[in-house]
C-alpha atoms as a PDB file:
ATOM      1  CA  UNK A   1      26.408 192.626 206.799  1.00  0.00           C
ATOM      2  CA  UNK A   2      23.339 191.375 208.556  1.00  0.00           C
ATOM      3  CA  UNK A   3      23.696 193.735 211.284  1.00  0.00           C
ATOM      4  CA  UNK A   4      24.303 196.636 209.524  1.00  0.00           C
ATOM      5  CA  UNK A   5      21.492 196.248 207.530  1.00  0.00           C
ATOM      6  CA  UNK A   6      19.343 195.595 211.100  1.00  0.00           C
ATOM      7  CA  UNK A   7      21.057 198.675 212.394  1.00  0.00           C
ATOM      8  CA  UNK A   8      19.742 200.664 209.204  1.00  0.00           C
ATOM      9  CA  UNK A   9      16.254 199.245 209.625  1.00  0.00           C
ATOM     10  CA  UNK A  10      16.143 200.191 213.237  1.00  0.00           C
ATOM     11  CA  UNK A  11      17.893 204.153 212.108  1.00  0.00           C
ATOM     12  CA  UNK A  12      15.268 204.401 208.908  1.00  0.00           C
ATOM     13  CA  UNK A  13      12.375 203.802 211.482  1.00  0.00           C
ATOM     14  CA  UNK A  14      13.537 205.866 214.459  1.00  0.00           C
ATOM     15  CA  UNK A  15      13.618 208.560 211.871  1.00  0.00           C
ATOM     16  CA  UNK A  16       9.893 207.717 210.950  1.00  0.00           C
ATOM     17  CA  UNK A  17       9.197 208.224 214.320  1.00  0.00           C
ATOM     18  CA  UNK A  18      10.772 211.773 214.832  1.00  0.00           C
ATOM     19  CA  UNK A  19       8.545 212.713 212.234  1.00  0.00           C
ATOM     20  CA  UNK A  20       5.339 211.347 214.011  1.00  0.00           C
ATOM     21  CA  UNK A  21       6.474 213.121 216.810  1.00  0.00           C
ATOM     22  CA  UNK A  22       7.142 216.417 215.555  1.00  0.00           C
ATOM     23  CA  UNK A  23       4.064 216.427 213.188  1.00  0.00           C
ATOM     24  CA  UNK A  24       2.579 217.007 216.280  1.00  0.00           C
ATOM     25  CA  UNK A  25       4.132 220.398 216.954  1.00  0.00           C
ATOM     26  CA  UNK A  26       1.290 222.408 214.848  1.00  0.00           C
ATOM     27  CA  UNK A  27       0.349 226.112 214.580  1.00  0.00           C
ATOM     28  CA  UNK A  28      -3.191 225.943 213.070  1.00  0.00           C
ATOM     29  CA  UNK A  29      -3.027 228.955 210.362  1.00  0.00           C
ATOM     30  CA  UNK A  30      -6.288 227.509 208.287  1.00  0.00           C
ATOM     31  CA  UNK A  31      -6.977 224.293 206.441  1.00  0.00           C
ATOM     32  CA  UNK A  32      -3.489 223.560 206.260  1.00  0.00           C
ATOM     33  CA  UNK A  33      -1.322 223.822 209.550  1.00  0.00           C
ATOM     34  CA  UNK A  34       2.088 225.047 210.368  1.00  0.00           C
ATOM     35  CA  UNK A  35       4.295 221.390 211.525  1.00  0.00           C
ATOM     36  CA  UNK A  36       7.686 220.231 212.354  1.00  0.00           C
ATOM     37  CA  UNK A  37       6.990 217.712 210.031  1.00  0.00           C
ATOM     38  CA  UNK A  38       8.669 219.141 206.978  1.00  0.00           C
ATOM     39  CA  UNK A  39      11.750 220.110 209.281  1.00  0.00           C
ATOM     40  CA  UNK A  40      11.984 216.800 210.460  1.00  0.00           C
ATOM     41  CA  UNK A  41      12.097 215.704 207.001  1.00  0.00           C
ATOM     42  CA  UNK A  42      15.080 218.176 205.970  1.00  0.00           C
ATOM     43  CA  UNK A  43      16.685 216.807 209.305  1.00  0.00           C
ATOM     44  CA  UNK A  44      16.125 212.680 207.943  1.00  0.00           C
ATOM     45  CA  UNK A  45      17.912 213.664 204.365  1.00  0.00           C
ATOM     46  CA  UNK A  46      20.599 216.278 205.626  1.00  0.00           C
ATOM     47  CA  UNK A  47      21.601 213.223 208.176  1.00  0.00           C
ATOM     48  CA  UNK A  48      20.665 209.900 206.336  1.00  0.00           C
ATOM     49  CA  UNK A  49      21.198 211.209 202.644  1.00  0.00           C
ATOM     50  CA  UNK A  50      18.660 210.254 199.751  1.00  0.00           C
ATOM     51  CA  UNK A  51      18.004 206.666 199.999  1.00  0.00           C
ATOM     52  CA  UNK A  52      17.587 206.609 203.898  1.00  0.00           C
ATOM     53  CA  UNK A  53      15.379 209.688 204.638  1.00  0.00           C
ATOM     54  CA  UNK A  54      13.044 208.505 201.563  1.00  0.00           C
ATOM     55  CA  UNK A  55      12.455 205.011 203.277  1.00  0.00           C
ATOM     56  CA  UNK A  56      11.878 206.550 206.474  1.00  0.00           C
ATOM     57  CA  UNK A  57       9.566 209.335 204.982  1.00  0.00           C
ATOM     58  CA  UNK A  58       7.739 206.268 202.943  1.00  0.00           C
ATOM     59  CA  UNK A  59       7.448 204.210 206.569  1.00  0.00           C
ATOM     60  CA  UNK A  60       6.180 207.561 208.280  1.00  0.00           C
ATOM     61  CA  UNK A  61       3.629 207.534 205.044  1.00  0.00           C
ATOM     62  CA  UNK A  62       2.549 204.113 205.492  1.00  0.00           C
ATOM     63  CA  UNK A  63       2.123 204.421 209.277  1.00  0.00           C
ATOM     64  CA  UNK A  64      -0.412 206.878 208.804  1.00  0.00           C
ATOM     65  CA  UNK A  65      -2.103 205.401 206.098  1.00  0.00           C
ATOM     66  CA  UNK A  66      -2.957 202.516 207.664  1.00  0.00           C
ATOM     67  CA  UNK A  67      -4.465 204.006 210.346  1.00  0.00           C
ATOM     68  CA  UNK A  68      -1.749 204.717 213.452  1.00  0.00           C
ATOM     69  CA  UNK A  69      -2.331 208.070 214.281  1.00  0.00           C
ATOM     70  CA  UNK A  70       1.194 210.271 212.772  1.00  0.00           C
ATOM     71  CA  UNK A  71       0.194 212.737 210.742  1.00  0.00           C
ATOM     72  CA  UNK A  72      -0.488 216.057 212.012  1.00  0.00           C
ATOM     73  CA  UNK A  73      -2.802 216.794 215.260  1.00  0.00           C
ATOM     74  CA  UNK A  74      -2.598 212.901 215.819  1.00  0.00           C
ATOM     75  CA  UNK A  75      -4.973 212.191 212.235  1.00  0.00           C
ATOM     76  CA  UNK A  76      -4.673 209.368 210.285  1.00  0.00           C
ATOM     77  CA  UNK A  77      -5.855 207.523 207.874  1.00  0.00           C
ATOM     78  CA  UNK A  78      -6.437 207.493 203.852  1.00  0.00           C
ATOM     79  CA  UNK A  79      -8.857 210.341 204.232  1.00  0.00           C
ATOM     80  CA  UNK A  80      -5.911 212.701 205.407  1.00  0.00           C
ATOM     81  CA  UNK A  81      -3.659 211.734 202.247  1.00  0.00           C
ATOM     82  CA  UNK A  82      -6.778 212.881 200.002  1.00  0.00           C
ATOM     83  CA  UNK A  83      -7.266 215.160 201.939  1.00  0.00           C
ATOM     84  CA  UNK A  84      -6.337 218.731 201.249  1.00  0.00           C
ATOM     85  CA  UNK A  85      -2.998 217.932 203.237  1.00  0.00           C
ATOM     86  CA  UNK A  86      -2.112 215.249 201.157  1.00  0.00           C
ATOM     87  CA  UNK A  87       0.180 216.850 198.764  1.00  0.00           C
ATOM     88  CA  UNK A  88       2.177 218.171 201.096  1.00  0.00           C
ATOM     89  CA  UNK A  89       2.382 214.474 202.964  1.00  0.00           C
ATOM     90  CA  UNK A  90       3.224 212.832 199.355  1.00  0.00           C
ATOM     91  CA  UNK A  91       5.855 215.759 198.924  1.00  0.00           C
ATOM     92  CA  UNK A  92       7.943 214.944 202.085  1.00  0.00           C
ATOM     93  CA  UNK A  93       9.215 211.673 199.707  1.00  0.00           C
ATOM     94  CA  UNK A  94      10.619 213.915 197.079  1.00  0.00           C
ATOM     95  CA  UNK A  95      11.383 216.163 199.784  1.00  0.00           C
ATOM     96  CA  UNK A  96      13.342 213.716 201.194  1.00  0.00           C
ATOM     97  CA  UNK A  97      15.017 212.748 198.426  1.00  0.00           C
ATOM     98  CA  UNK A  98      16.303 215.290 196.508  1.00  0.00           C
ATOM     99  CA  UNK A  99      17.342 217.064 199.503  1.00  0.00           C
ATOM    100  CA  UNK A 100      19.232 213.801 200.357  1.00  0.00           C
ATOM    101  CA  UNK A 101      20.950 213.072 196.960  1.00  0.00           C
ATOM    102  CA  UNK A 102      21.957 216.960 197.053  1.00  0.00           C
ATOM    103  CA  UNK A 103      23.477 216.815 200.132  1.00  0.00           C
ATOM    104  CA  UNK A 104      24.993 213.474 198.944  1.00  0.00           C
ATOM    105  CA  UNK A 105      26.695 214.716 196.181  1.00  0.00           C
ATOM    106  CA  UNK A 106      27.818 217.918 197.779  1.00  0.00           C
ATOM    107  CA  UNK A 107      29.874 215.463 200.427  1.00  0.00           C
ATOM    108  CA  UNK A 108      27.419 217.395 203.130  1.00  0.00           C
ATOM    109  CA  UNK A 109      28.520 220.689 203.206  1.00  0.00           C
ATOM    110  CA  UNK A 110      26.881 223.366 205.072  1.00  0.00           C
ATOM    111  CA  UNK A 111      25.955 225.910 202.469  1.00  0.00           C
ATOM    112  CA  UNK A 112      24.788 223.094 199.999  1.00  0.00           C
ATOM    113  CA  UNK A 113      22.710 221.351 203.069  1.00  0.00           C
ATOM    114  CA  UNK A 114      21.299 224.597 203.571  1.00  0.00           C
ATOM    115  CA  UNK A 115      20.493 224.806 199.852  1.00  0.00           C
ATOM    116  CA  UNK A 116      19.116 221.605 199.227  1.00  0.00           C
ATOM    117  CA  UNK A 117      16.679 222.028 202.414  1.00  0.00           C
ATOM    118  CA  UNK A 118      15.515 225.243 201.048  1.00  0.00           C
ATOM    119  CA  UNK A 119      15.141 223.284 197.681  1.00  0.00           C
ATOM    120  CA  UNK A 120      13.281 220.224 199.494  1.00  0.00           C
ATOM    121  CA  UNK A 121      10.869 222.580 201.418  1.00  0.00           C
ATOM    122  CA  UNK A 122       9.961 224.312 197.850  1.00  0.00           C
ATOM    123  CA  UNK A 123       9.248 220.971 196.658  1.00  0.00           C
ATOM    124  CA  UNK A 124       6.566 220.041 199.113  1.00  0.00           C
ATOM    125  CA  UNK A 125       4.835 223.454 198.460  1.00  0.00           C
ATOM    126  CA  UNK A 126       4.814 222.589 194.667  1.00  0.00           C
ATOM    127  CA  UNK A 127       3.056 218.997 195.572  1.00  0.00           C
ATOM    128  CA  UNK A 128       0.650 220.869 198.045  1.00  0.00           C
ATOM    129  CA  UNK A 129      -0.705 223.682 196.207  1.00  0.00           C
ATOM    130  CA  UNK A 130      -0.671 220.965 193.048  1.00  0.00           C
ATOM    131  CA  UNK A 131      -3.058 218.746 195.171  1.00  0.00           C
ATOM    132  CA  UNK A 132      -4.658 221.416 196.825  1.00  0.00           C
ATOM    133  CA  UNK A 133      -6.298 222.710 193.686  1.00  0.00           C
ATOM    134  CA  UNK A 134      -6.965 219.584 192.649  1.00  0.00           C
ATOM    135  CA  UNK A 135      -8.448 218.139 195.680  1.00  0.00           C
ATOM    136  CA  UNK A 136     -10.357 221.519 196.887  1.00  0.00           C
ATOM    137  CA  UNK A 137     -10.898 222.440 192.778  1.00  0.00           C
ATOM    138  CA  UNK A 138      -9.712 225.434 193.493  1.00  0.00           C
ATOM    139  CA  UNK A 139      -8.446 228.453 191.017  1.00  0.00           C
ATOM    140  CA  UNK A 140      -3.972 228.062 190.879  1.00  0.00           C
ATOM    141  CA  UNK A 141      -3.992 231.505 192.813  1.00  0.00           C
ATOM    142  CA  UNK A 142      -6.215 230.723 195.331  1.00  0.00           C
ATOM    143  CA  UNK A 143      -4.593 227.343 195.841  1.00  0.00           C
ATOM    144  CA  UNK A 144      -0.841 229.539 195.792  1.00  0.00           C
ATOM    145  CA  UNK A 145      -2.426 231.771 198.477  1.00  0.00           C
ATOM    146  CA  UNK A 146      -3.642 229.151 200.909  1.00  0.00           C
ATOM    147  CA  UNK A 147      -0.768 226.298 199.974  1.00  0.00           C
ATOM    148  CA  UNK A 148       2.546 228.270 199.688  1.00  0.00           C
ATOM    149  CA  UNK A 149       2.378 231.872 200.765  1.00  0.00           C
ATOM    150  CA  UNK A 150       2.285 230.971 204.299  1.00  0.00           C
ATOM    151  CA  UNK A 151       4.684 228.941 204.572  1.00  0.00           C
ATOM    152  CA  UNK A 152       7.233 230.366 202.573  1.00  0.00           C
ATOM    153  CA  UNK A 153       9.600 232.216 205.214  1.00  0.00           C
ATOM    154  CA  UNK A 154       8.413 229.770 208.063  1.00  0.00           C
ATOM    155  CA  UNK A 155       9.855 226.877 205.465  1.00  0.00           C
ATOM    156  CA  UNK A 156      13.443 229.037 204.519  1.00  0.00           C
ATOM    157  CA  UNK A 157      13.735 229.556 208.670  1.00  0.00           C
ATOM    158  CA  UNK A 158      12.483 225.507 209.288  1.00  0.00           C
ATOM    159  CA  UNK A 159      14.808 224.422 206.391  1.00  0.00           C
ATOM    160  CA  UNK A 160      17.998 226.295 207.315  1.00  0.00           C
ATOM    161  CA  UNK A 161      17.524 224.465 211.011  1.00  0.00           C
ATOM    162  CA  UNK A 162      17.195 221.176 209.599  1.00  0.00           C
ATOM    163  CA  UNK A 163      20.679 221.638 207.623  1.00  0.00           C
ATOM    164  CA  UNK A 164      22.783 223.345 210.389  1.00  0.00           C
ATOM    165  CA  UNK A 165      20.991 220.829 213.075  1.00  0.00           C
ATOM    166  CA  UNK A 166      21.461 218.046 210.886  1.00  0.00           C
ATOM    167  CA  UNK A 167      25.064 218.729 209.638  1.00  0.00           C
ATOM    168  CA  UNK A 168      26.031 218.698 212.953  1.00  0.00           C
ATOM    169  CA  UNK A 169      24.277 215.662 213.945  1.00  0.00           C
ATOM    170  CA  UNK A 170      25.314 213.585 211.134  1.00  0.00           C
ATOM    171  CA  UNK A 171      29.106 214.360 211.890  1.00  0.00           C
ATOM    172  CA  UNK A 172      28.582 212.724 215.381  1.00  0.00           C
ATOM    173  CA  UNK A 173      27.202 209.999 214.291  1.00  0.00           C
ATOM    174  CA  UNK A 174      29.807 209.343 211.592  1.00  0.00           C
ATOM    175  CA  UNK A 175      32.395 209.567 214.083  1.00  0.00           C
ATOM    176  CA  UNK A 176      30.518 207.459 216.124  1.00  0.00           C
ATOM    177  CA  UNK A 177      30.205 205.055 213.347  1.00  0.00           C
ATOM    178  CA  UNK A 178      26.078 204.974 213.902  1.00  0.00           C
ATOM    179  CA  UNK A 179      25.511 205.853 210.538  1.00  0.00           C
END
């Protein structure tokens, strides 16, 4: 029992990890940048399922918060989670989960993994453009524009990847008996 719940400690922060890493892929489109961070969150819930991906979302969170540099173009701090990024940041953990208990309750299908990642990447948007216009006091359309419009397709394309990469993955590491 011990061990398994060592091995899950060791999988929920590897996973924190990936998503320090690829927060560092970035496409620089305004205030708020293009990253593989919300793919790498799809990828945490389509493989660990609800419970898992949230912890290592809330560890990636955490990371960054206290000052190791994570989040996007190597920032960190509080400053970046009230920032105008920070609603997307605070939406990876409900990203993460509902994607997760989705895909849970679906017994990880494909089509649903894809559905719930498309779901999960909408989610983050909403808690972006929410904070955005509160943060930046901007107008709901003008937070919309800047928050969500961009990153609508990119999300559908990132989200899809997560689910078919992820699917895949996860049956590996079943058989495996990693996870």
């Amino acid at each position: 029992m011990r061990d398994k719940k060592l091995k899950q400690l060791i999988i929920n922060a590897l996973f924190a990890v990936i998503i320090a890493i690829l927060a560092q892929i970035t496409i620089p489109i305004g205030p708020i940048p293009l990253t593989g961070q919300t793919f790498a969150v799809g990828l945490a819930a389509t493989i660990l399922g609800a419970r898992n991906a949230t912890i290592s979302v809330a560890v990636y969170i955490v990371l960054g918060a206290i000052g190791i540099p994570v989040f996007a173009g190597m920032a960190a701090g509080l400053g970046i989670i009230f920032g105008p990024t920070g609603g997307f940041i605070i939406g990876f953990l409900f990203n993460a989960y509902i994607t997760g208990y989705i895909i849970e309750k679906t017994n990880f299908g494909m089509a649903y993994a894809i559905f719930a990642n498309i779901l999960g990447s909408f989610v983050t948007l909403l808690f972006g453009v929410i904070w955005l216009k509160i943060s930046g006091d901007l107008s709901w359309s003008t937070a919309f524009t800047a928050g969500a419009v961009p990153f609508i397709i990119p999300g559908i394309l990132k989200a899809t990847l997560a689910a078919l990469a992820g699917i895949g993955i996860r049956k590996r590491l079943v058989s495996g008996k990693l996870i």
